[in-house]
Protein backbone atom coordinates (compact mmCIF):
# COMPACT_ATOMS: atom_id res chain seq x y z
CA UNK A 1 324.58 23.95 48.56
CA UNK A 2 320.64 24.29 48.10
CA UNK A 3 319.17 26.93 45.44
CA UNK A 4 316.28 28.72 45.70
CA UNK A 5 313.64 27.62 43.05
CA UNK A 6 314.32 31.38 41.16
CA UNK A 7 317.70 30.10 40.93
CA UNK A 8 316.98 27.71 38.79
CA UNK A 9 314.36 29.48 36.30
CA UNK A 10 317.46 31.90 35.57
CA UNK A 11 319.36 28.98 33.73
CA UNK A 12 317.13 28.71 30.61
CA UNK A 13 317.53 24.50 29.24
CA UNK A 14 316.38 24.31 25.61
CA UNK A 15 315.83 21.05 23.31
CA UNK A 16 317.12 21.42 20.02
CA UNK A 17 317.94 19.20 17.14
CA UNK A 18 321.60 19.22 15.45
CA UNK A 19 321.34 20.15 11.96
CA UNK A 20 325.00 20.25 11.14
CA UNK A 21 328.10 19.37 12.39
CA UNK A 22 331.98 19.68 12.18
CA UNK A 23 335.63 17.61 13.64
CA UNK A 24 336.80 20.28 15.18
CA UNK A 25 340.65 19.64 15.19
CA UNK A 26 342.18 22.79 16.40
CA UNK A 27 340.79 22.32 19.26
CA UNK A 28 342.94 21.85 22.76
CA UNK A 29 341.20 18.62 23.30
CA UNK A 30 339.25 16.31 20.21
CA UNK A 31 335.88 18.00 20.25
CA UNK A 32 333.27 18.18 17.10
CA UNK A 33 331.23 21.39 16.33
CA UNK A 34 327.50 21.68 16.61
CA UNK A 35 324.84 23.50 14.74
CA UNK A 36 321.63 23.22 16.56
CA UNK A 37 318.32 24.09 15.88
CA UNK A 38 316.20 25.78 18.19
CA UNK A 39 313.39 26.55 16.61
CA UNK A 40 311.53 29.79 15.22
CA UNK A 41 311.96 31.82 18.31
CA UNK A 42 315.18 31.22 18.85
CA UNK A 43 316.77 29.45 15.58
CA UNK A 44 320.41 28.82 15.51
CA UNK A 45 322.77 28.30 17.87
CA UNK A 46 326.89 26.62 17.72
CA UNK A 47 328.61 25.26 20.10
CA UNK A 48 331.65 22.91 20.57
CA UNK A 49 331.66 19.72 22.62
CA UNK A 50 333.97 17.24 23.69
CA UNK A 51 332.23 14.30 23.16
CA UNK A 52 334.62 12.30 20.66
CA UNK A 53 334.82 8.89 22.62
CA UNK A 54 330.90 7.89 21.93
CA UNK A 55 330.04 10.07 18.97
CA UNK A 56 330.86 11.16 15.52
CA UNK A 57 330.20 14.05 13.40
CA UNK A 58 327.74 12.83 11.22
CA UNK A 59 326.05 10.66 13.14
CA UNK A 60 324.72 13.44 15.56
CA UNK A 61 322.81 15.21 12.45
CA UNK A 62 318.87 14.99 12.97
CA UNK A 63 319.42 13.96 17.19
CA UNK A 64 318.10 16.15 19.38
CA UNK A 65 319.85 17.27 23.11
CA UNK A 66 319.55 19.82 25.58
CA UNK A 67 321.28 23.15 26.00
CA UNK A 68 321.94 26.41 28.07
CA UNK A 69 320.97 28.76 25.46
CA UNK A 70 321.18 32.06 27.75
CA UNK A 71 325.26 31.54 28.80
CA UNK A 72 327.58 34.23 27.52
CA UNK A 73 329.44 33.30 24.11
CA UNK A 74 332.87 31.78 24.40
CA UNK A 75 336.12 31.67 22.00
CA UNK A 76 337.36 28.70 21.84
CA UNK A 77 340.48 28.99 19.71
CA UNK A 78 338.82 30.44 16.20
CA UNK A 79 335.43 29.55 17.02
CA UNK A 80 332.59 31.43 18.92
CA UNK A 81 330.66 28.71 21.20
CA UNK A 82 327.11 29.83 22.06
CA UNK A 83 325.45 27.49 24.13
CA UNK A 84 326.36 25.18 26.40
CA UNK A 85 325.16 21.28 25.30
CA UNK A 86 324.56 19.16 28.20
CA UNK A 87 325.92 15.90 28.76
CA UNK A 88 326.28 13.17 32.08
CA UNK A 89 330.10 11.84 32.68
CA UNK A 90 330.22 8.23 32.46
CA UNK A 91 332.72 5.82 34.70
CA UNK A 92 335.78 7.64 32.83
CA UNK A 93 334.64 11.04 33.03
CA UNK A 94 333.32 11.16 29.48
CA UNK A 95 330.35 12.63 28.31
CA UNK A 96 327.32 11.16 27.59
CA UNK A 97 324.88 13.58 25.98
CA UNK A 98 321.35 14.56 27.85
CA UNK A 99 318.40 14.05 25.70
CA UNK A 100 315.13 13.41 25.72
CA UNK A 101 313.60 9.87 25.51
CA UNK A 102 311.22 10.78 22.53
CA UNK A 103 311.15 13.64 20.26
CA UNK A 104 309.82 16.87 21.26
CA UNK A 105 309.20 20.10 19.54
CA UNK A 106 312.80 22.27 19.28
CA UNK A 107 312.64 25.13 21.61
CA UNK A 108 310.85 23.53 24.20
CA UNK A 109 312.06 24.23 27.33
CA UNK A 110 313.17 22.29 30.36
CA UNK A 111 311.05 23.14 33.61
C-alpha cells in the first residue's frame, strides 16, 4: 500500500535520550521501562519496550533512539506507555532499537 507524503508528516518521529530506566516484571512479556528525554519543548516522555534479549536497564541510560511521540497513551498492566520507541526485528523477530549514528540534539525530528 503507497501513502501519500501528508501521510507520513502526521506520524511525528522524535530523537530523545533515555534518562532513566526500569525491569519491568509485571509485564505479559520481559520488557524494561523507559524515561526519555525529549527536550525543552516537549520534555518527558515513558514508555515500555520489549527489548530484553540485546539490552539491559542500565545500560540504555544516556543512549539516544527514536520515538512516535504523538500516539495515544496506552496501559500496559499498571503502567501508562506514552510513546512508541522504535526498533528493527532481527532474524528472530527481536528488536533492535533505531537510532541515530551520531548524537543529535533531543527533540529533533525525523523528516
Amino acid at each position: 500500500m503507497k501513502i501519500k507524503e501528508g501521510d507520513f508528516t502526521k506520524i511525528d518521529i522524535r530523537v530523545g535520550t533515555i534518562r532513566r530506566t526500569e525491569p519491568f516484571p509485571e509485564a505479559r512479556r520481559p520488557a524494561i521501562k523507559l524515561w526519555i528525554d525529549f527536550g525543552p519543548d516537549i520534555g518527558e516522555k515513558k514508555t515500555s519496550v520489549q527489548i530484553t534479549k540485546y539490552y539491559e536497564p542500565d545500560g540504555l541510560v544516556g543512549r539516544q533512539v527514536a520515538g512516535v511521540i504523538n500516539f495515544p497513551a496506552k496501559q500496559i498492566g499498571t503502567f501508562m506507555s506514552e510513546i512508541l520507541v522504535l526498533g528493527f526485528p532481527d532474524e528472530d523477530g527481536e528488536v533492535v532499537l533505531a537510532v541515530p549514528d551520531r548524537p543529535v540534539p533531543d527533540g529533533g525530528k525525523l523528516f
